[in-house]
N, C-alpha and C. Protein backbone atom coordinates (compact mmCIF):
# COMPACT_ATOMS: atom_id res chain seq x y z
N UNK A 1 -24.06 -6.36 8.93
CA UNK A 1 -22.94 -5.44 8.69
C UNK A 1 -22.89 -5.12 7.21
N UNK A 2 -22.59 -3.85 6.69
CA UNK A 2 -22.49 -3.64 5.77
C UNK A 2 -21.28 -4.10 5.01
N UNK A 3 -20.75 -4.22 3.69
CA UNK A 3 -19.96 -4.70 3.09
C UNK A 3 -18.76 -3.60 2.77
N UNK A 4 -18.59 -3.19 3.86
CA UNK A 4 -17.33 -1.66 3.63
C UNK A 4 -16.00 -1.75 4.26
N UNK A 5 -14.90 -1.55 4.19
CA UNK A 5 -13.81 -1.80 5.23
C UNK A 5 -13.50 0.39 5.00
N UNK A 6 -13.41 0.60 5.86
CA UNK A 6 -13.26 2.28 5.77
C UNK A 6 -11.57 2.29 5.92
N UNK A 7 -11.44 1.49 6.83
CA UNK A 7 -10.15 2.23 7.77
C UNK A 7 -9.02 0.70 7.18
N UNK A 8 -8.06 0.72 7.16
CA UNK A 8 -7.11 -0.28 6.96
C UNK A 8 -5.79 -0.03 7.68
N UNK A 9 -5.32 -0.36 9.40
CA UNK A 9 -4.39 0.09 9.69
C UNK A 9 -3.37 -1.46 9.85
N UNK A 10 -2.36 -0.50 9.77
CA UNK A 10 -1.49 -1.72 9.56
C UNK A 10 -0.23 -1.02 10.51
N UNK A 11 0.72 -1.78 10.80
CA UNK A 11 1.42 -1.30 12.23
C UNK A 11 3.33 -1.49 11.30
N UNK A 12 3.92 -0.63 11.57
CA UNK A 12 5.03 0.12 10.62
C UNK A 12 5.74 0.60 12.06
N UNK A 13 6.93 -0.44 11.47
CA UNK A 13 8.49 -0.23 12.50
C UNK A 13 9.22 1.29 12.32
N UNK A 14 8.65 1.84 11.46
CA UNK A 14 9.93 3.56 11.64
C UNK A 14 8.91 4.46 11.02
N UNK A 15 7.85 4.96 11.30
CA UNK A 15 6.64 6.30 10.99
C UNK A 15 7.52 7.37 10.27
N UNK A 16 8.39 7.79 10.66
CA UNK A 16 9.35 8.54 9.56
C UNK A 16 9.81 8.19 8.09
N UNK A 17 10.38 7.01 8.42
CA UNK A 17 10.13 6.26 7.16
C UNK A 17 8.69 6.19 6.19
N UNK A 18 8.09 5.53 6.93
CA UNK A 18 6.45 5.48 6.54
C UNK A 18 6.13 6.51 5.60
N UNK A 19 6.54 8.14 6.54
CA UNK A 19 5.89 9.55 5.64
C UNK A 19 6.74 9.49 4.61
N UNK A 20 8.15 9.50 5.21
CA UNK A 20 9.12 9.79 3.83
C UNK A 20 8.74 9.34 2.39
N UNK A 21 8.07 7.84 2.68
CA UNK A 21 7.97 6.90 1.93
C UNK A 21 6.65 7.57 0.69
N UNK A 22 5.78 7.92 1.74
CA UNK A 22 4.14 7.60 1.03
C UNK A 22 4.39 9.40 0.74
N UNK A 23 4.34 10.07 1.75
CA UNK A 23 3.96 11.79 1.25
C UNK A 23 5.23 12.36 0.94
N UNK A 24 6.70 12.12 1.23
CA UNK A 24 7.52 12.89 0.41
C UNK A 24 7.73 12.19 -0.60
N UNK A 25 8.04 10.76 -1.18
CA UNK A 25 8.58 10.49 -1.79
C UNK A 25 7.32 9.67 -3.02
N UNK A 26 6.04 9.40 -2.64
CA UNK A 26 4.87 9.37 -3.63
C UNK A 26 3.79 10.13 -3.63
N UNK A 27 4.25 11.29 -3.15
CA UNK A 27 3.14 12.84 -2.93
C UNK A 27 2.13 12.63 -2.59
N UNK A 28 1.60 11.65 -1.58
CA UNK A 28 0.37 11.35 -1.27
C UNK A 28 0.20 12.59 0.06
N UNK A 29 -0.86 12.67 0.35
CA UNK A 29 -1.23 14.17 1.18
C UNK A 29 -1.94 13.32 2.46
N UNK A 30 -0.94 13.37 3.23
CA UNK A 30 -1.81 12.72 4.99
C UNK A 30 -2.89 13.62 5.11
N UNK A 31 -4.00 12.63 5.33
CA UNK A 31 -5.33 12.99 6.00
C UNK A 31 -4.92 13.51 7.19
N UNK A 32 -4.59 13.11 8.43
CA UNK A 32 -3.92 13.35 9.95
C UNK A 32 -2.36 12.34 9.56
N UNK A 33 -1.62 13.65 10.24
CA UNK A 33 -0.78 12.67 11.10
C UNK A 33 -0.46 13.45 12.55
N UNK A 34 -0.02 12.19 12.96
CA UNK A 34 0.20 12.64 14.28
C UNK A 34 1.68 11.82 14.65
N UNK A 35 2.90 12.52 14.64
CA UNK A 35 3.60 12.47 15.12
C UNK A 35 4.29 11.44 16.09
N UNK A 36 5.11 10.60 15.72
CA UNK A 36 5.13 9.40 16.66
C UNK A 36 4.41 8.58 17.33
N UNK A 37 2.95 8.86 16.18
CA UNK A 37 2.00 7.50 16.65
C UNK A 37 1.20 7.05 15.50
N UNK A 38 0.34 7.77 14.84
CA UNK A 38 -0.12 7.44 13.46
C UNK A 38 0.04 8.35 12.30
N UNK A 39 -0.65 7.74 11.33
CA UNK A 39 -0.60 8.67 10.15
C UNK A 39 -1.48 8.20 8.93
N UNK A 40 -2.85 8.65 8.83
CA UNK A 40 -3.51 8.10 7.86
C UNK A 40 -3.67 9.12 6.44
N UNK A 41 -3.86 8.33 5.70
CA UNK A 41 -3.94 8.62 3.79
C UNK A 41 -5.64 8.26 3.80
N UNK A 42 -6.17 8.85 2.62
CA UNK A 42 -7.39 8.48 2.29
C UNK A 42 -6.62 7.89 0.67
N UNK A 43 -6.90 6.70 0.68
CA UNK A 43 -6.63 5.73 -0.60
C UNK A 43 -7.80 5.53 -1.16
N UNK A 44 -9.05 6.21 -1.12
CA UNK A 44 -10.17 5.76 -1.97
C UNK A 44 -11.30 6.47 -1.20
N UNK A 45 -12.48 7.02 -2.14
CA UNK A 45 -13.45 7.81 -1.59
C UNK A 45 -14.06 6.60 -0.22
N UNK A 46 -14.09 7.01 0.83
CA UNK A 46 -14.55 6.32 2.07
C UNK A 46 -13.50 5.03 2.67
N UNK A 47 -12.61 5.16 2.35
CA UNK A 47 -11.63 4.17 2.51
C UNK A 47 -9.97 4.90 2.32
N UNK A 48 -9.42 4.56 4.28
CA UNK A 48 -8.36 5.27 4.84
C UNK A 48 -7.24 4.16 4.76
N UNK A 49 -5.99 4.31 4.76
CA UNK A 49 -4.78 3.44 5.15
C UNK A 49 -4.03 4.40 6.46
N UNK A 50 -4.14 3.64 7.36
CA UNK A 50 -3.79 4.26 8.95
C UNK A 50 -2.41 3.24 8.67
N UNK A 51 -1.16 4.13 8.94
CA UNK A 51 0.54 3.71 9.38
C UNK A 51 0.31 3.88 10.67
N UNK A 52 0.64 3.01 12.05
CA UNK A 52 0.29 3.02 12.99
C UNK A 52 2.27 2.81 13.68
N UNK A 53 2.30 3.74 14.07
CA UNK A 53 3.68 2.99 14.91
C UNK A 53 3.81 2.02 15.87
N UNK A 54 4.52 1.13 14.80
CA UNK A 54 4.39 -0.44 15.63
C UNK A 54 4.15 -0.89 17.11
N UNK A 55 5.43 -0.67 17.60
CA UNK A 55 5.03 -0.56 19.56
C UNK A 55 3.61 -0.13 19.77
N UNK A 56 2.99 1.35 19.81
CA UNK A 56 2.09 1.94 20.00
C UNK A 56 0.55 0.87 19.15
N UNK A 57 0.99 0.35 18.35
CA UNK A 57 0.51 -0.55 17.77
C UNK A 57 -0.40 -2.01 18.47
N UNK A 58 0.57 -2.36 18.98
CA UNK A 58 0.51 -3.65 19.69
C UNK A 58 0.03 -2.88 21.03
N UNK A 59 0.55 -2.16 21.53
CA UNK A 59 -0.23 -1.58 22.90
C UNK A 59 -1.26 -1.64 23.02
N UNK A 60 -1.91 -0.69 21.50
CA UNK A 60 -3.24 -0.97 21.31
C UNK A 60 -4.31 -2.24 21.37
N UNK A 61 -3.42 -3.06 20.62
CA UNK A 61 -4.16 -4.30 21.06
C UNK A 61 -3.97 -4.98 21.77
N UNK A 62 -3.33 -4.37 22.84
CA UNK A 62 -3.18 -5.73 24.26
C UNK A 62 -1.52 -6.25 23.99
N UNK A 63 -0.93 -6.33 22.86
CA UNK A 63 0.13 -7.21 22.43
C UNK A 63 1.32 -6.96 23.34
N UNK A 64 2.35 -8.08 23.83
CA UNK A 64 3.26 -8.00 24.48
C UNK A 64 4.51 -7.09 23.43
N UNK A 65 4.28 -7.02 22.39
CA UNK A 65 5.01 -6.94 21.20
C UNK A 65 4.58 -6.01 19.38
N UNK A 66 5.74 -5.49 19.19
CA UNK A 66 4.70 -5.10 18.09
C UNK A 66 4.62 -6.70 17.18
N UNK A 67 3.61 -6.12 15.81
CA UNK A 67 3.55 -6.85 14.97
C UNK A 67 3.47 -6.10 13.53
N UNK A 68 4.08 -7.28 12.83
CA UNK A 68 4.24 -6.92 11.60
C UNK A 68 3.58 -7.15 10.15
N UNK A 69 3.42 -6.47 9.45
CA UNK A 69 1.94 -7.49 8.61
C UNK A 69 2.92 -8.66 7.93
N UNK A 70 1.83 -9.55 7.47
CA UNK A 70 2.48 -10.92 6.98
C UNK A 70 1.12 -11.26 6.34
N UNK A 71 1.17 -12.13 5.81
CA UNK A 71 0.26 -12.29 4.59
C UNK A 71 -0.83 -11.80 3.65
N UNK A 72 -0.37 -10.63 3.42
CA UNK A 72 -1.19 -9.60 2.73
C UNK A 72 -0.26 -8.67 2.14
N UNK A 73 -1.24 -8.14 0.84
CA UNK A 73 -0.25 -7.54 -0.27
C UNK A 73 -1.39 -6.43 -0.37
N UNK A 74 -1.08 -5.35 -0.56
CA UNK A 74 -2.06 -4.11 -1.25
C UNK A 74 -2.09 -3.70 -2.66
N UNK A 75 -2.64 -3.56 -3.12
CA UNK A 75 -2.43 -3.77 -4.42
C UNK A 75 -3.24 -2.60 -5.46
N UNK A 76 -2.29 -1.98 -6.27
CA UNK A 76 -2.71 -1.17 -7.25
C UNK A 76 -2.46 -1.34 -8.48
N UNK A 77 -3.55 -1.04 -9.45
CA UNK A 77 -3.75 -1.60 -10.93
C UNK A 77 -3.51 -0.31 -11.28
N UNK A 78 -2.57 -0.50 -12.71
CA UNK A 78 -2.57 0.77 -13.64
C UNK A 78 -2.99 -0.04 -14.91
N UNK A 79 -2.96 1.03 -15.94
CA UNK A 79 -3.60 1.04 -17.58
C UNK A 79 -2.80 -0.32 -18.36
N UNK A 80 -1.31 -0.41 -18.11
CA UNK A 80 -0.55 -0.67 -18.71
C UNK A 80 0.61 -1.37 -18.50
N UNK A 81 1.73 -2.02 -19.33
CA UNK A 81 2.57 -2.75 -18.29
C UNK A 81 3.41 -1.51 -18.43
N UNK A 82 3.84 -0.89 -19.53
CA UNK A 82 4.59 0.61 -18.93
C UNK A 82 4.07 1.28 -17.57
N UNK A 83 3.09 1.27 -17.19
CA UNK A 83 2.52 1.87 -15.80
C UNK A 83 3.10 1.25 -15.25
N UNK A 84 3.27 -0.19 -14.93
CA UNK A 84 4.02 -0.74 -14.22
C UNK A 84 5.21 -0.45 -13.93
N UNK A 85 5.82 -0.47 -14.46
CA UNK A 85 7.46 -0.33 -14.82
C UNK A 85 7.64 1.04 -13.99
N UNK A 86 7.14 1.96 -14.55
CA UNK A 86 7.02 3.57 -14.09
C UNK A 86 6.44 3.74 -12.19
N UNK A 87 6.02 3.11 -12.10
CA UNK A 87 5.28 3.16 -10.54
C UNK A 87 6.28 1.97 -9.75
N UNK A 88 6.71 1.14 -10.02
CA UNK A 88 7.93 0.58 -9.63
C UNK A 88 8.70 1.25 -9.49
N UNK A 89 9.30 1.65 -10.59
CA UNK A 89 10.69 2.51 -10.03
C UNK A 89 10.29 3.94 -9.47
N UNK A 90 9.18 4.42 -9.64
CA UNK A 90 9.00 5.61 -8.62
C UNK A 90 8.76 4.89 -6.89
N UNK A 91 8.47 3.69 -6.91
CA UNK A 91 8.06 3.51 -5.79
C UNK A 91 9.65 3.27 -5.15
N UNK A 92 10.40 2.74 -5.75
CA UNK A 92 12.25 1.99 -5.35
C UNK A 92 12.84 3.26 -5.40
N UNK A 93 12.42 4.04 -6.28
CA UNK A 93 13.02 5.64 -6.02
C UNK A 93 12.44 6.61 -4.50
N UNK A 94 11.95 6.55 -4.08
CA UNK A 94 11.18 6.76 -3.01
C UNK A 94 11.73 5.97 -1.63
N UNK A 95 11.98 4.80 -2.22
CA UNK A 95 12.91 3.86 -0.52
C UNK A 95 12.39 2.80 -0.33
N UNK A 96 11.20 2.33 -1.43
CA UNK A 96 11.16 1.20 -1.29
C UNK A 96 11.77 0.33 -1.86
N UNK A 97 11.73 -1.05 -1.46
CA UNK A 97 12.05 -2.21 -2.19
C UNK A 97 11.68 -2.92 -3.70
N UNK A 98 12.09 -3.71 -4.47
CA UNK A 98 11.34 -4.06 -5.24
C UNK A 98 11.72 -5.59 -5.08
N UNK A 99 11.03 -6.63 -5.02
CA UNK A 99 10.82 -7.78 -4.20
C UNK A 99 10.88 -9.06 -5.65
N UNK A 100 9.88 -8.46 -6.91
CA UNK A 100 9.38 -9.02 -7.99
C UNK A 100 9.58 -7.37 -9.25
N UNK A 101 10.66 -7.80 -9.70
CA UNK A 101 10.49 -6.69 -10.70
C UNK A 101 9.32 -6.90 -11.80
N UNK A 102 9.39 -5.55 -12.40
CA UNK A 102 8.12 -5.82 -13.53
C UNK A 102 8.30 -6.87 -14.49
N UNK A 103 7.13 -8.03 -14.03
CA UNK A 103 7.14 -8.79 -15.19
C UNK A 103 5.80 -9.29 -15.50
N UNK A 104 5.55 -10.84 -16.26
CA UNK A 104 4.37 -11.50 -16.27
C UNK A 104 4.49 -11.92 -14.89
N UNK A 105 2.93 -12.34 -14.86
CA UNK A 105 2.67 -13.18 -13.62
C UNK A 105 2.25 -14.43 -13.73
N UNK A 106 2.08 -15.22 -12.82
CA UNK A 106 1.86 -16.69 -13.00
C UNK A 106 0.20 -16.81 -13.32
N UNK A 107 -0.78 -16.02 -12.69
CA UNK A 107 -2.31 -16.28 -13.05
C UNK A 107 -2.35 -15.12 -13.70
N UNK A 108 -3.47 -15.59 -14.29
CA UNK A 108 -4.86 -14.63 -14.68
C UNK A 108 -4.04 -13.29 -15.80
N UNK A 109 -2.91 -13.55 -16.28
CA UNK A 109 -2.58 -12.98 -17.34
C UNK A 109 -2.06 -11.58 -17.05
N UNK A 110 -1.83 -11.37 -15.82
CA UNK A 110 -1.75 -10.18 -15.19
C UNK A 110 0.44 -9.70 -15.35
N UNK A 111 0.29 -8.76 -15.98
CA UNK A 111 1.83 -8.14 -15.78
C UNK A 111 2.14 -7.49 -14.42
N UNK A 112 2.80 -7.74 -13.38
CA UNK A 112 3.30 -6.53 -12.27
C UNK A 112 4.22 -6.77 -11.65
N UNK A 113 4.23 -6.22 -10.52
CA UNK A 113 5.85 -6.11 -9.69
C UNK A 113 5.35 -5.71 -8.38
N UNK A 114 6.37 -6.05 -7.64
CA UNK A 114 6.13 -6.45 -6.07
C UNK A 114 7.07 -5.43 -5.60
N UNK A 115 6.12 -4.61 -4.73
CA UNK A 115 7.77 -3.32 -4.12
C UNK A 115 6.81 -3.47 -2.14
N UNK A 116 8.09 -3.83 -1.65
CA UNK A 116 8.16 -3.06 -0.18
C UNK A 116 8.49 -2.01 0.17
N UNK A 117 7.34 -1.22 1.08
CA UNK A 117 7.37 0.17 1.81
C UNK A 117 8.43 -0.31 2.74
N UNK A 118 8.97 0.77 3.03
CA UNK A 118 10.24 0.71 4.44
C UNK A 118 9.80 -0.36 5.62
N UNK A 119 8.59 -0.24 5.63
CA UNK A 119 8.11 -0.87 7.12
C UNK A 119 7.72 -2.29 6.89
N UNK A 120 7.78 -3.06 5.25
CA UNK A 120 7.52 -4.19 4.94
C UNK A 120 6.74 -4.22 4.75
N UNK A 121 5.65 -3.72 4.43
CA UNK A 121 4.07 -3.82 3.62
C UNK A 121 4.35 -3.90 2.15
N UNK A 122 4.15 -4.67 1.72
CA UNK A 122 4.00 -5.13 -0.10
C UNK A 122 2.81 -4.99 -0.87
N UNK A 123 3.23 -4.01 -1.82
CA UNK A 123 2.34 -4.02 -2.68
C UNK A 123 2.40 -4.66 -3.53
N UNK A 124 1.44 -4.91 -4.64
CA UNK A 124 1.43 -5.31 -6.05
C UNK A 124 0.70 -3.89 -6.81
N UNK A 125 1.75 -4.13 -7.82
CA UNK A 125 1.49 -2.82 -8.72
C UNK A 125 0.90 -3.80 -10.47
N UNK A 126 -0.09 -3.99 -10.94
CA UNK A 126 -0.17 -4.91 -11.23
C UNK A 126 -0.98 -4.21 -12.70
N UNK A 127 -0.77 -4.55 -13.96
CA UNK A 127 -2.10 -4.56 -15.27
C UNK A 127 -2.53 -5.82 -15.40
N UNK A 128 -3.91 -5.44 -15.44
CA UNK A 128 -4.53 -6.94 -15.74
C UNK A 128 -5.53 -6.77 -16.71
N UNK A 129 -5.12 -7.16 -17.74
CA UNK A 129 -6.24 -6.36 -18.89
C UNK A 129 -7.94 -7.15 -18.96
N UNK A 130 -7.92 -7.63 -18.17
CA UNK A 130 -9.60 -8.48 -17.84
C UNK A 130 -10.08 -7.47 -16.56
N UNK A 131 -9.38 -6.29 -16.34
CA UNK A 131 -9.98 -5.60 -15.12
C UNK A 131 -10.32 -4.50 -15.56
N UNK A 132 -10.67 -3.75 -15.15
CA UNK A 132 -10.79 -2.22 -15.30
C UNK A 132 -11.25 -2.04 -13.55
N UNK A 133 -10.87 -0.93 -13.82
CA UNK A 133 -11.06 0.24 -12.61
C UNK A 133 -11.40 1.58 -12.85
N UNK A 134 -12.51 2.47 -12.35
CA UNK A 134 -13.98 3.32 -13.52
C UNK A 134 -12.60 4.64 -12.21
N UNK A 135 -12.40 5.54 -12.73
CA UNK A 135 -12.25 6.90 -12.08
C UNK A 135 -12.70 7.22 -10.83
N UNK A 136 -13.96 6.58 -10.21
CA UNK A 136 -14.61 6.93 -8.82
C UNK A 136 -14.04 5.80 -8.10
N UNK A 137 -13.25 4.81 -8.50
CA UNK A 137 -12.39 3.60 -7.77
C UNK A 137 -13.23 2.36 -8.07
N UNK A 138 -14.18 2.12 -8.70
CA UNK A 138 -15.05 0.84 -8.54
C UNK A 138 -14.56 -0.03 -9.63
N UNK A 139 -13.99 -1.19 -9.03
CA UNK A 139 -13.19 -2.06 -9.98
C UNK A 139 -14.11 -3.21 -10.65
N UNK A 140 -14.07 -3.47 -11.82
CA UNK A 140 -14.92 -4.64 -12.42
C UNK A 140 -14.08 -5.84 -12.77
N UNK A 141 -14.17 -6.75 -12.36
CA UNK A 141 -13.54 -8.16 -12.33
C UNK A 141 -14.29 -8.54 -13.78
N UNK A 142 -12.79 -9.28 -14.17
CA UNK A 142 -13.27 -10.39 -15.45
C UNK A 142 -14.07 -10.11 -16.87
């Protein structure tokens, strides 16, 4: 198998919310949506984030139930800890949560802040000045 994840769906209690969240309120431009069932973003050349409506969700996989993500964070690096700060409150301005306001972090020297999408997916919005990330998305560790 090759070393690629394309698609990343994750299953979201209110799809209205979801859009409000990501394309009205952080101008991101849906690849498809479809109306009371999914709705995918392209977050990176060859790599999608599918909002899946929860019920319809779990159907999919057999589940008696939806499900909700739980131990996983998504995570975006900016330049700066002002980037931080700024993409936080655009993100809490928008309807999400902010969980960890902008601050230091406990490892690796990294400044960020923790915001929930409506549907409970957490990001980290994070500077880590031992990283970079090149314009075509390819991130260099350390």
């Amino acid at each position: 198998m090759d070393q690629h994840v394309h698609v990343v769906t994750l299953a979201t209690p209110d799809l209205d919310a979801a859009r409000a969240f990501y394309a009205g309120g952080l101008g991101w431009e849906p690849l498809l949506d479809v109306p009371g069932e999914i709705l995918f973003f392209r977050i990176a050349p060859g790599t999608v984030l599918a909002l899946f409506e929860a019920a319809k969700f779990a159907a999919d996989l057999g589940l008696p139930a939806p499900v909700a993500p739980a131990g996983l964070t998504l995570a975006h690096n900016v330049a700066d800890p002002d980037g931080v700060r700024r993409l936080a409150a655009d993100m809490a301005a928008a309807g999400g949560t902010v969980l960890t306001p902008p601050q230091d972090g406990a490892f690796g020297g990294v400044f960020h802040a923790l915001v929930a999408d409506p549907g409970g997916v957490v990001w980290e919005i994070a500077h880590n000045p031992g990283w970079r990330v090149d314009d075509d998305g390819t991130v260099h560790l350390g």
